[in-house]
Structures are given as structure tokens and as C-alpha cells.
PDB file of N, CA and C in Angstrom:
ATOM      1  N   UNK A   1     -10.821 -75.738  57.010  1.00  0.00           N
ATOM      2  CA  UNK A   1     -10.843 -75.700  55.571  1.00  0.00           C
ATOM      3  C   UNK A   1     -11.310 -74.317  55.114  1.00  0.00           C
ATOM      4  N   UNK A   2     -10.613 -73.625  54.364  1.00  0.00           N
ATOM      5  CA  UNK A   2     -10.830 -72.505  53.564  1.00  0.00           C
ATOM      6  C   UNK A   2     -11.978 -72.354  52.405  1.00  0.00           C
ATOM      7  N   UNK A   3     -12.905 -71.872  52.494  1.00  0.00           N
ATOM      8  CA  UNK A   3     -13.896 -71.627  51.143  1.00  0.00           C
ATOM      9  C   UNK A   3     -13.542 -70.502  50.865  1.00  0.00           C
ATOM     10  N   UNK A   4     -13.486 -70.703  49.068  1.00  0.00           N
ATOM     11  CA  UNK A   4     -13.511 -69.874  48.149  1.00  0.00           C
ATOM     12  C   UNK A   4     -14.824 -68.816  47.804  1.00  0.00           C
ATOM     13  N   UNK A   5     -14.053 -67.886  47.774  1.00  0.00           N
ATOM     14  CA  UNK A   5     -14.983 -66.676  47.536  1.00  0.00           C
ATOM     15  C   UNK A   5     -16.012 -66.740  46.630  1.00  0.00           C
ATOM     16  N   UNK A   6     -17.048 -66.773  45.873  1.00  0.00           N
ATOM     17  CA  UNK A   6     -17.979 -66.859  44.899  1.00  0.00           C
ATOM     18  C   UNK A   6     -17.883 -65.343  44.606  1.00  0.00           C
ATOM     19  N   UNK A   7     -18.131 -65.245  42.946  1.00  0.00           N
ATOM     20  CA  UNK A   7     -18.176 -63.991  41.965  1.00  0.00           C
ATOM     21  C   UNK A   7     -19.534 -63.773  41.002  1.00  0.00           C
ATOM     22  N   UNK A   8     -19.596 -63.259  40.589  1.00  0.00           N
ATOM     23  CA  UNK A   8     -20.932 -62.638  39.444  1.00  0.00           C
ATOM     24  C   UNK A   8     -20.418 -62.153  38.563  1.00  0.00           C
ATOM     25  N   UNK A   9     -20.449 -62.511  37.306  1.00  0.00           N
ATOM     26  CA  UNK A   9     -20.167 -61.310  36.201  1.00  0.00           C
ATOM     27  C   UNK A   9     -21.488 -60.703  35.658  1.00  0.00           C
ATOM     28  N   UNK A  10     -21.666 -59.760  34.805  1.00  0.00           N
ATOM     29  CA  UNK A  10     -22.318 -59.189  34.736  1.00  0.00           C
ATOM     30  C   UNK A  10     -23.867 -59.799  33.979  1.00  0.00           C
ATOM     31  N   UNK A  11     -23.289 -60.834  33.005  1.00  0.00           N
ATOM     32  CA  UNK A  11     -24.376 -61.798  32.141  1.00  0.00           C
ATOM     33  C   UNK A  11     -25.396 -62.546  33.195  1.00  0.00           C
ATOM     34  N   UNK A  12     -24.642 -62.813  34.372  1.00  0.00           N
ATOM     35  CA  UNK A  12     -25.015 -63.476  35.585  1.00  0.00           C
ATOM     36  C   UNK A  12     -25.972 -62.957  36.046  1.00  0.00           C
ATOM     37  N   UNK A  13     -25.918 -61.718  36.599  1.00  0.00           N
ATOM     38  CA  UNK A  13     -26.605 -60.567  37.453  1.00  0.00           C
ATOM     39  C   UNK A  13     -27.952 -60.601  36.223  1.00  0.00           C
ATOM     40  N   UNK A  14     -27.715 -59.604  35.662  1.00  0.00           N
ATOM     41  CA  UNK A  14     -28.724 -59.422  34.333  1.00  0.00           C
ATOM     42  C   UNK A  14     -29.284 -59.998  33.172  1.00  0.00           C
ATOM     43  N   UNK A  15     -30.474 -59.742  33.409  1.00  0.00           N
ATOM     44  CA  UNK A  15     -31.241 -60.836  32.542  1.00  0.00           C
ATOM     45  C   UNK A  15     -31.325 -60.130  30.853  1.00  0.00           C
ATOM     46  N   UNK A  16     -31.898 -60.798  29.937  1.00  0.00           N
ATOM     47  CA  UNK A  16     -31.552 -60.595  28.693  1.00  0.00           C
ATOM     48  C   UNK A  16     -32.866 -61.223  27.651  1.00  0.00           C
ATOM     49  N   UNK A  17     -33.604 -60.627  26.996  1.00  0.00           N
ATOM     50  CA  UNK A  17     -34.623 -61.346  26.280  1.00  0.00           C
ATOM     51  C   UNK A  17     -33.712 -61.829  25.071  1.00  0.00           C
ATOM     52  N   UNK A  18     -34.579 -62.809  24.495  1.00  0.00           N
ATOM     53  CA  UNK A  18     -33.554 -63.536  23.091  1.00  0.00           C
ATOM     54  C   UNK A  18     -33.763 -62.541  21.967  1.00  0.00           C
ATOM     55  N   UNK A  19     -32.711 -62.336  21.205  1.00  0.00           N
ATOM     56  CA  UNK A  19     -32.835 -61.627  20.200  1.00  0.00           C
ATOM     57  C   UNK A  19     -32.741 -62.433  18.546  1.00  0.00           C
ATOM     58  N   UNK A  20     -34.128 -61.712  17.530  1.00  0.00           N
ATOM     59  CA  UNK A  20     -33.236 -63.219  16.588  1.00  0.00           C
ATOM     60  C   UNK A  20     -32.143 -62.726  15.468  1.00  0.00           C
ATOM     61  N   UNK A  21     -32.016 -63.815  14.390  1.00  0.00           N
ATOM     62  CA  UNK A  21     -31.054 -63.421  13.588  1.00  0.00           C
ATOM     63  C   UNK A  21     -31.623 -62.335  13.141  1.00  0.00           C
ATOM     64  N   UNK A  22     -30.149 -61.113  12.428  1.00  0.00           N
ATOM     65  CA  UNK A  22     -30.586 -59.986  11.654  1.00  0.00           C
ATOM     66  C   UNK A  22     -29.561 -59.929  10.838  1.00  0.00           C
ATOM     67  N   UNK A  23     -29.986 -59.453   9.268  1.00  0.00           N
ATOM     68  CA  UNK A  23     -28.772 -58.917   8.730  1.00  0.00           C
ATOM     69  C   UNK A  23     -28.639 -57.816   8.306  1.00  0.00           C
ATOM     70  N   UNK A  24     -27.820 -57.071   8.904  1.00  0.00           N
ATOM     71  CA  UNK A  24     -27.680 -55.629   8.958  1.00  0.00           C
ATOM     72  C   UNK A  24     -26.695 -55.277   7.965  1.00  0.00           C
ATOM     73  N   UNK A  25     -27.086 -54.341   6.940  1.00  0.00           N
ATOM     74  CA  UNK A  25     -26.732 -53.310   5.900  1.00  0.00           C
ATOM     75  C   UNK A  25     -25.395 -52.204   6.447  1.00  0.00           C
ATOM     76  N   UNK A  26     -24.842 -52.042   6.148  1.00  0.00           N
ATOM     77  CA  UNK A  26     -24.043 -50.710   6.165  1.00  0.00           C
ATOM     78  C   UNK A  26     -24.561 -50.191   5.170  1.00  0.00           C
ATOM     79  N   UNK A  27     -24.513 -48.843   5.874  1.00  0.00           N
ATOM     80  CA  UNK A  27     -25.443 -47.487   5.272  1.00  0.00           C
ATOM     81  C   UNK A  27     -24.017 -46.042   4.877  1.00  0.00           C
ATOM     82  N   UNK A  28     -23.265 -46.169   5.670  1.00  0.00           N
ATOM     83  CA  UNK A  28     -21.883 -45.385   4.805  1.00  0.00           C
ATOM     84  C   UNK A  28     -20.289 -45.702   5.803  1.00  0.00           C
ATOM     85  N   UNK A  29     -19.585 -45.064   4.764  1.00  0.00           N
ATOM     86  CA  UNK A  29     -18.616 -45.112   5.477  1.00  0.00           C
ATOM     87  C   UNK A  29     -17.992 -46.498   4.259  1.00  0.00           C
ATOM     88  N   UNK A  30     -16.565 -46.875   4.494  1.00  0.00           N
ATOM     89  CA  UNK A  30     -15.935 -48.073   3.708  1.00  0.00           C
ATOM     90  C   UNK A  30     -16.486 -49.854   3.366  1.00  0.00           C
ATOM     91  N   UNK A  31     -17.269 -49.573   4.129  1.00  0.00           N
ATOM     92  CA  UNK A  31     -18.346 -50.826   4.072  1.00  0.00           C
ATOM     93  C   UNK A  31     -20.280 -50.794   3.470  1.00  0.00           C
ATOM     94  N   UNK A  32     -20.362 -49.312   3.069  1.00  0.00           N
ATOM     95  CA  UNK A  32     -21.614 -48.892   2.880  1.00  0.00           C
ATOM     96  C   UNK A  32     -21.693 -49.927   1.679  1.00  0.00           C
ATOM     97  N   UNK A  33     -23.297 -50.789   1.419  1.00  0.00           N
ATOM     98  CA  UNK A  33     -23.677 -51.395   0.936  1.00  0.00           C
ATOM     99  C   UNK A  33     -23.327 -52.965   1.368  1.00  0.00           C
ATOM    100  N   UNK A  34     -22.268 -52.899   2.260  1.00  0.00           N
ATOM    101  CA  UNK A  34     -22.236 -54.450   2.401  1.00  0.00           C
ATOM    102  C   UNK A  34     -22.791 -54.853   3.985  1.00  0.00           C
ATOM    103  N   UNK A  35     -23.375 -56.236   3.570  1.00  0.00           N
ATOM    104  CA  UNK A  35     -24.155 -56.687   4.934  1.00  0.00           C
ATOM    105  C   UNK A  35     -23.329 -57.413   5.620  1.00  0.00           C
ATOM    106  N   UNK A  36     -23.687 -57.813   6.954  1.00  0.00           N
ATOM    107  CA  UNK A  36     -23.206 -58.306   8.418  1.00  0.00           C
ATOM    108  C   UNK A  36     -24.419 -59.683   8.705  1.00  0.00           C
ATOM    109  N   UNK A  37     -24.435 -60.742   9.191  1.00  0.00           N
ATOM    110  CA  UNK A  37     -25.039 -61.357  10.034  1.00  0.00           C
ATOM    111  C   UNK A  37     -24.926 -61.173  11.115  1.00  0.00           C
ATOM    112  N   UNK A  38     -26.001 -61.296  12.021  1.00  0.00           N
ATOM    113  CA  UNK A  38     -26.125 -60.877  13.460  1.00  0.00           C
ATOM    114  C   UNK A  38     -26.268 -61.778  13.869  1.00  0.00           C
ATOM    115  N   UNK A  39     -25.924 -62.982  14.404  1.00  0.00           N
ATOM    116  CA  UNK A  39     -26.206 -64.015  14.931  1.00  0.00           C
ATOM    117  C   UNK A  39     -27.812 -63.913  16.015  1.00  0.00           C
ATOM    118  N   UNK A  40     -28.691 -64.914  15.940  1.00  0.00           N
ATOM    119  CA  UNK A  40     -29.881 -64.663  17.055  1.00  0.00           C
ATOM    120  C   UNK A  40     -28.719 -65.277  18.578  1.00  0.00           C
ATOM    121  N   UNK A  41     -29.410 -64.315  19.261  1.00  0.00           N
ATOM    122  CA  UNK A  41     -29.080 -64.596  20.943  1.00  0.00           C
ATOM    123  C   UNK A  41     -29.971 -65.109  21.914  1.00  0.00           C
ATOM    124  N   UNK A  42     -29.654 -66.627  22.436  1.00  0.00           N
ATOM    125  CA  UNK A  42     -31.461 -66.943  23.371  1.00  0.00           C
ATOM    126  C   UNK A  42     -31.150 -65.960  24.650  1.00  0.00           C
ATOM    127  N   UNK A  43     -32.249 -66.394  25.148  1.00  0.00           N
ATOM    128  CA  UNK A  43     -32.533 -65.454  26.198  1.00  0.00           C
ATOM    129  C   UNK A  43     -31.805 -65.754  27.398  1.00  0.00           C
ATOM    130  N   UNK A  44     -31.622 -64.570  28.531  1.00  0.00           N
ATOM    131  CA  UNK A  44     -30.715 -64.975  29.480  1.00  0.00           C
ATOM    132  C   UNK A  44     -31.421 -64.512  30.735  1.00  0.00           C
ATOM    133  N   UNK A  45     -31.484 -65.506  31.337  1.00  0.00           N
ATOM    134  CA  UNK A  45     -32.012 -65.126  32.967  1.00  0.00           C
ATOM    135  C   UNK A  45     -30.911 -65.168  34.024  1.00  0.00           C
ATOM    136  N   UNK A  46     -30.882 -64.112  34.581  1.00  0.00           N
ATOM    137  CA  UNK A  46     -29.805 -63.439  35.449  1.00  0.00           C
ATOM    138  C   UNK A  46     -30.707 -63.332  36.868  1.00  0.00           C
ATOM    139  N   UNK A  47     -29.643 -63.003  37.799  1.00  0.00           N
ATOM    140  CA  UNK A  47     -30.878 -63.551  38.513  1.00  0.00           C
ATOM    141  C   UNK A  47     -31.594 -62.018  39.676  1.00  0.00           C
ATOM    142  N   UNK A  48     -31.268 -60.640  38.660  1.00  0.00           N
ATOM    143  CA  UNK A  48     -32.195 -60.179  38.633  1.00  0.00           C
ATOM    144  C   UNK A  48     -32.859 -59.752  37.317  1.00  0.00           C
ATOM    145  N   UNK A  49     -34.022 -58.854  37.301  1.00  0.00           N
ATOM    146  CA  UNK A  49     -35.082 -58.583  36.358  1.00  0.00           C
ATOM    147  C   UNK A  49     -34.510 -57.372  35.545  1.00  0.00           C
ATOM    148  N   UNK A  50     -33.273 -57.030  35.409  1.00  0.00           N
ATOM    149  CA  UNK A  50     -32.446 -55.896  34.565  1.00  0.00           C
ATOM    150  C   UNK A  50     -32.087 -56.025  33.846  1.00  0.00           C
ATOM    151  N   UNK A  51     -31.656 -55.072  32.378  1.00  0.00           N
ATOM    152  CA  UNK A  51     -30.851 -55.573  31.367  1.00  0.00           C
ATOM    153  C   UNK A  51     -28.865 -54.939  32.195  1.00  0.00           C
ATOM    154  N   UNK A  52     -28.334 -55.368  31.152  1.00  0.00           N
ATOM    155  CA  UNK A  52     -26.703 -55.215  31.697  1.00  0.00           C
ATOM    156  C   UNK A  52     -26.324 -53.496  31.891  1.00  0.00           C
ATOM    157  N   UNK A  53     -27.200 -52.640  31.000  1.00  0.00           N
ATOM    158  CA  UNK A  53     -26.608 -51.187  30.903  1.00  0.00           C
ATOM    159  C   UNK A  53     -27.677 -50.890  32.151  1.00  0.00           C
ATOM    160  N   UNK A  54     -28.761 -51.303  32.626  1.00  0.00           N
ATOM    161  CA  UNK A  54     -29.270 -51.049  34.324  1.00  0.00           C
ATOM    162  C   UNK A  54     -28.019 -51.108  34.881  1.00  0.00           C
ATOM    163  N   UNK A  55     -28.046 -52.465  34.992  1.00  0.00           N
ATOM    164  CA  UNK A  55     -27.084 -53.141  36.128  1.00  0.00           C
ATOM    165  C   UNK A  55     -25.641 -51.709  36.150  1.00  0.00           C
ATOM    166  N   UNK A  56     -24.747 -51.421  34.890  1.00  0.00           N
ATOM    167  CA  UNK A  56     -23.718 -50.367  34.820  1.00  0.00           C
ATOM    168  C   UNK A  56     -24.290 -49.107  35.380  1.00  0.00           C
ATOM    169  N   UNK A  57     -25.493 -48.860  34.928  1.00  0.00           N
ATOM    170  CA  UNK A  57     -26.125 -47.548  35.451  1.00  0.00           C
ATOM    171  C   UNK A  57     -26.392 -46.999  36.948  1.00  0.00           C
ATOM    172  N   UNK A  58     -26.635 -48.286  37.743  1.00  0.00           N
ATOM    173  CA  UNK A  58     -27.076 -48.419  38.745  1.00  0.00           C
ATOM    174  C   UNK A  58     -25.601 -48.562  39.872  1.00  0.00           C
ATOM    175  N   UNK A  59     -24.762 -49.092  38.869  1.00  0.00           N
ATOM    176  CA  UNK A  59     -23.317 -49.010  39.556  1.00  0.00           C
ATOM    177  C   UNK A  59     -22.550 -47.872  39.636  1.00  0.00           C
ATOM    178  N   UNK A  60     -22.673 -46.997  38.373  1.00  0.00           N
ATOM    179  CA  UNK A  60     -22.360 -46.054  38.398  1.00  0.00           C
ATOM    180  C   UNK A  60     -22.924 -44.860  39.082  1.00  0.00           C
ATOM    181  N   UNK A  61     -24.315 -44.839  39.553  1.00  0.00           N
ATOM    182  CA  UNK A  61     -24.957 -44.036  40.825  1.00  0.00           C
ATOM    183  C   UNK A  61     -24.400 -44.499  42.112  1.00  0.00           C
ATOM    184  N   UNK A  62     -23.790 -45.522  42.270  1.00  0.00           N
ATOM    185  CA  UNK A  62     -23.553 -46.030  43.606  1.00  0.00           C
ATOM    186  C   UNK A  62     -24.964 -46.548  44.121  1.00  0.00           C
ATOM    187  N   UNK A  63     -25.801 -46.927  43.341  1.00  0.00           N
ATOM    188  CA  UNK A  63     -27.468 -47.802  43.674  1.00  0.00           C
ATOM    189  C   UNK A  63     -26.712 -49.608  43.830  1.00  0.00           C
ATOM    190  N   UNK A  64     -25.854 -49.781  43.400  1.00  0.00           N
ATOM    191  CA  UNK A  64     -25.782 -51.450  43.489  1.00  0.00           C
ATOM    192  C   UNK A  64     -24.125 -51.210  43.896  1.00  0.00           C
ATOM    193  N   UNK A  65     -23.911 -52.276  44.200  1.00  0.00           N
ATOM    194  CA  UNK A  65     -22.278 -52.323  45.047  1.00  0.00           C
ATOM    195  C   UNK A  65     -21.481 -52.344  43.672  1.00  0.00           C
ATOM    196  N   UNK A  66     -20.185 -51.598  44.201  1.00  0.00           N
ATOM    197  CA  UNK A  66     -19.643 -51.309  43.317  1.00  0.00           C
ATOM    198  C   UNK A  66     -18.631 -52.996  42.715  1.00  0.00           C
ATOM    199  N   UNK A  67     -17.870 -53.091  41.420  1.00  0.00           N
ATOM    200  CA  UNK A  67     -17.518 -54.113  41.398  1.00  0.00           C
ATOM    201  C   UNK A  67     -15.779 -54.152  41.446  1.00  0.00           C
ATOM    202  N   UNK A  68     -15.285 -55.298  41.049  1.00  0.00           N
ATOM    203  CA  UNK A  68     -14.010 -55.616  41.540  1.00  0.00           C
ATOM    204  C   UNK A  68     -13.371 -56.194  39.948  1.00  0.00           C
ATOM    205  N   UNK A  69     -11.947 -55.514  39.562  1.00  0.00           N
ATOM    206  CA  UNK A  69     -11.235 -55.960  38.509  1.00  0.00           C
ATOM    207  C   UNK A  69     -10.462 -57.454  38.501  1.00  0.00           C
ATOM    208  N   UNK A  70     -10.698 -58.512  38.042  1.00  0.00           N
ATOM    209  CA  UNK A  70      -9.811 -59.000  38.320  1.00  0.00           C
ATOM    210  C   UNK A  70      -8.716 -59.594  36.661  1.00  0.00           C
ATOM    211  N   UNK A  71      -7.917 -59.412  36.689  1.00  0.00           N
ATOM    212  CA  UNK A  71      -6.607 -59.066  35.687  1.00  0.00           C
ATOM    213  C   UNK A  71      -7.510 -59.153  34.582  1.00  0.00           C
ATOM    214  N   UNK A  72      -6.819 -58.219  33.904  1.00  0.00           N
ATOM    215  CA  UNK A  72      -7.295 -57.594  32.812  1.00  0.00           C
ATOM    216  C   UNK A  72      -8.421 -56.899  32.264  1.00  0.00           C
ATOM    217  N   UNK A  73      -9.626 -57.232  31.486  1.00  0.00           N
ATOM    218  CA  UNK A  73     -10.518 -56.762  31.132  1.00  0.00           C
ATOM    219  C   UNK A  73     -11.700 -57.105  32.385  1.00  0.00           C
ATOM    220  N   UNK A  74     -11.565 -58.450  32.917  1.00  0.00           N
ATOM    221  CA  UNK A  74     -12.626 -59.233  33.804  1.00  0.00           C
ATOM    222  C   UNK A  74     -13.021 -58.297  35.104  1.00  0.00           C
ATOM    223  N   UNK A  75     -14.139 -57.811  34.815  1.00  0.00           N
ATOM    224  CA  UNK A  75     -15.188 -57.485  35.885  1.00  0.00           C
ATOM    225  C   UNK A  75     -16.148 -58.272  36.524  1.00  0.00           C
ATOM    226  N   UNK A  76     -15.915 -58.354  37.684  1.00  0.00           N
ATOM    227  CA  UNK A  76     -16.850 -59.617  38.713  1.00  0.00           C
ATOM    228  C   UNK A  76     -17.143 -58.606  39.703  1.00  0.00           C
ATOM    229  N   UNK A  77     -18.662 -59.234  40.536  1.00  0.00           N
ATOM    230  CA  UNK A  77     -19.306 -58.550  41.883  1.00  0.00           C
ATOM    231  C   UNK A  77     -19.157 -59.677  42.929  1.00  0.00           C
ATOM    232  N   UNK A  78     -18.730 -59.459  44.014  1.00  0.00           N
ATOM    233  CA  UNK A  78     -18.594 -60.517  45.166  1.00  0.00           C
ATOM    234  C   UNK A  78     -19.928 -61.059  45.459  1.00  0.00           C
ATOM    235  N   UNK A  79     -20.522 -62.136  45.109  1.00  0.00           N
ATOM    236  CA  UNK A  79     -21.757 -62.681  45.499  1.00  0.00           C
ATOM    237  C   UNK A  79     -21.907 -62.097  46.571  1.00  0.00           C
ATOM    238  N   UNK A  80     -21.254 -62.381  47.800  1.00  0.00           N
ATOM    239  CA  UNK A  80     -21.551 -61.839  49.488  1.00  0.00           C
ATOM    240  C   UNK A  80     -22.473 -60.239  49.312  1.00  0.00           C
ATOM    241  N   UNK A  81     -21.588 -59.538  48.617  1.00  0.00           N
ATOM    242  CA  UNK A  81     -22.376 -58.280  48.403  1.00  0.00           C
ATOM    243  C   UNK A  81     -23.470 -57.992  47.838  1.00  0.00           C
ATOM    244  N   UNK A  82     -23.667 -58.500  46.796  1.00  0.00           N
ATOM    245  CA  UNK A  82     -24.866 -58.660  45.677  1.00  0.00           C
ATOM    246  C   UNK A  82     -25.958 -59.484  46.428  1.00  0.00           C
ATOM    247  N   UNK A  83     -25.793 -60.740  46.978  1.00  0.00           N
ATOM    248  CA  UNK A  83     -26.977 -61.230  48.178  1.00  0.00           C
ATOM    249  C   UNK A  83     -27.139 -60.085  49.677  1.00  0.00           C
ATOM    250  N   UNK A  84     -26.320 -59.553  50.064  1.00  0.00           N
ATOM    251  CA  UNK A  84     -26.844 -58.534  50.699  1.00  0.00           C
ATOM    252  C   UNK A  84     -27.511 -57.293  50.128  1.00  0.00           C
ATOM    253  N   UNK A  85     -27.356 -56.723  48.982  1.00  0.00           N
ATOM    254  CA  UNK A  85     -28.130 -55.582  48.435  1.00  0.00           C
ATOM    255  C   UNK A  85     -28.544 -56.065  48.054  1.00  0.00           C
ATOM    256  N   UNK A  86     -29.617 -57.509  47.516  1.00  0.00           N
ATOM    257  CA  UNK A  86     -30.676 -57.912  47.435  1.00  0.00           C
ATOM    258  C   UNK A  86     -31.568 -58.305  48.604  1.00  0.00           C
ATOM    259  N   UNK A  87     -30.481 -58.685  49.848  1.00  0.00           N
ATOM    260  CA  UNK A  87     -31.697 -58.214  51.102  1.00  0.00           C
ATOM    261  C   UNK A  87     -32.049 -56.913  51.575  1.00  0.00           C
ATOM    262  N   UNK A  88     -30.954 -56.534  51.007  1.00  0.00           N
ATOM    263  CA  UNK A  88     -31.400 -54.870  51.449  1.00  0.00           C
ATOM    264  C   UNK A  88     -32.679 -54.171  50.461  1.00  0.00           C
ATOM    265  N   UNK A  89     -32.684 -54.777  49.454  1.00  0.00           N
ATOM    266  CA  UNK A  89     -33.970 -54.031  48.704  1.00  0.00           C
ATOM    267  C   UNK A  89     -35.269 -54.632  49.333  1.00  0.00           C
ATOM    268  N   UNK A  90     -35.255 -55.984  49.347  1.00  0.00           N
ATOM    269  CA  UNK A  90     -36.501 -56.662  49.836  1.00  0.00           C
ATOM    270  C   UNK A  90     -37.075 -56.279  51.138  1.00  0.00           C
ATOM    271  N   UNK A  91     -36.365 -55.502  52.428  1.00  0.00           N
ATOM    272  CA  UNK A  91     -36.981 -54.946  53.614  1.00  0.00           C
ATOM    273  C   UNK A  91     -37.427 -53.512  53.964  1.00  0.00           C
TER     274      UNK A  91
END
């Protein structure tokens, strides 16, 4: 029997404190004076201690394995890899 590969996207990996509602002003430009709701965001535990622009930052040094396209916009990390460069940090 064949097992399927397991993936990570990036919300996954990186964790996220909750943010609450805001309503944000435009200050210029074709919308200056009119407001936006920001919806509040709960918090996200990923299952490491980074926010998401770490996690890109750290990819983009070549510090964390690099990731994999799959059609279209969708960026995923091969679990297999991501549990090994998490044993690799811990020794």
C-alpha cells in the first residue's frame, strides 16, 4: 500500500498572535477619508514559534528547506523535510 506524502503550508508552520477588530481610515489617494473594517484575527499556533515573514525570510537565506509549487498560487513544504530541519536544530 502506497502512503501519501504529507504537506505544510505556511499558516501551518507559523504561528500568529490574534489581532482585534480595526477600522482603518484612508489618509490619501481616491479613497482618502473613507474607512475599511479590519476584521479581528484569533490567534494561530503553527507548530513553530515564528511569524510567516520569519518563516519567508529564513527560506529565502536557505536557513529552512526550501518549498515546493503546487499549481498555481499554492505553496506547500514536504512535512518529511520540515521534521528533519526541526531535528536538525534540536542537536
Amino acid at each position: 500500500m502506497q502512503t501519501r506524502e504529507q504537506f505544510y503550508r505556511a499558516k501551518q508552520i507559523a504561528s500568529a498572535p490574534a489581532t482585534p477588530e480595526k477600522i482603518h481610515v484612508y489618509k490619501t489617494g481616491e479613497n482618502a477619508g473613507k474607512t475599511r473594517k479590519l476584521n479581528a484575527k484569533p490567534a494561530r499556533q503553527g507548530i513553530l514559534p515564528i511569524s510567516e515573514k520569519t518563516l519567508w525570510t529564513w527560506t529565502r537565506e536557505g536557513k529552512f528547506p526550501q518549498p515546493i509549487r503546487m499549481g498555481g498560487n499554492v505553496t506547500v513544504w514536504r512535512a518529511s523535510d520540515v521534521q528533519k530541519w526541526i531535528e536538525e536544530q534540536s542537536a
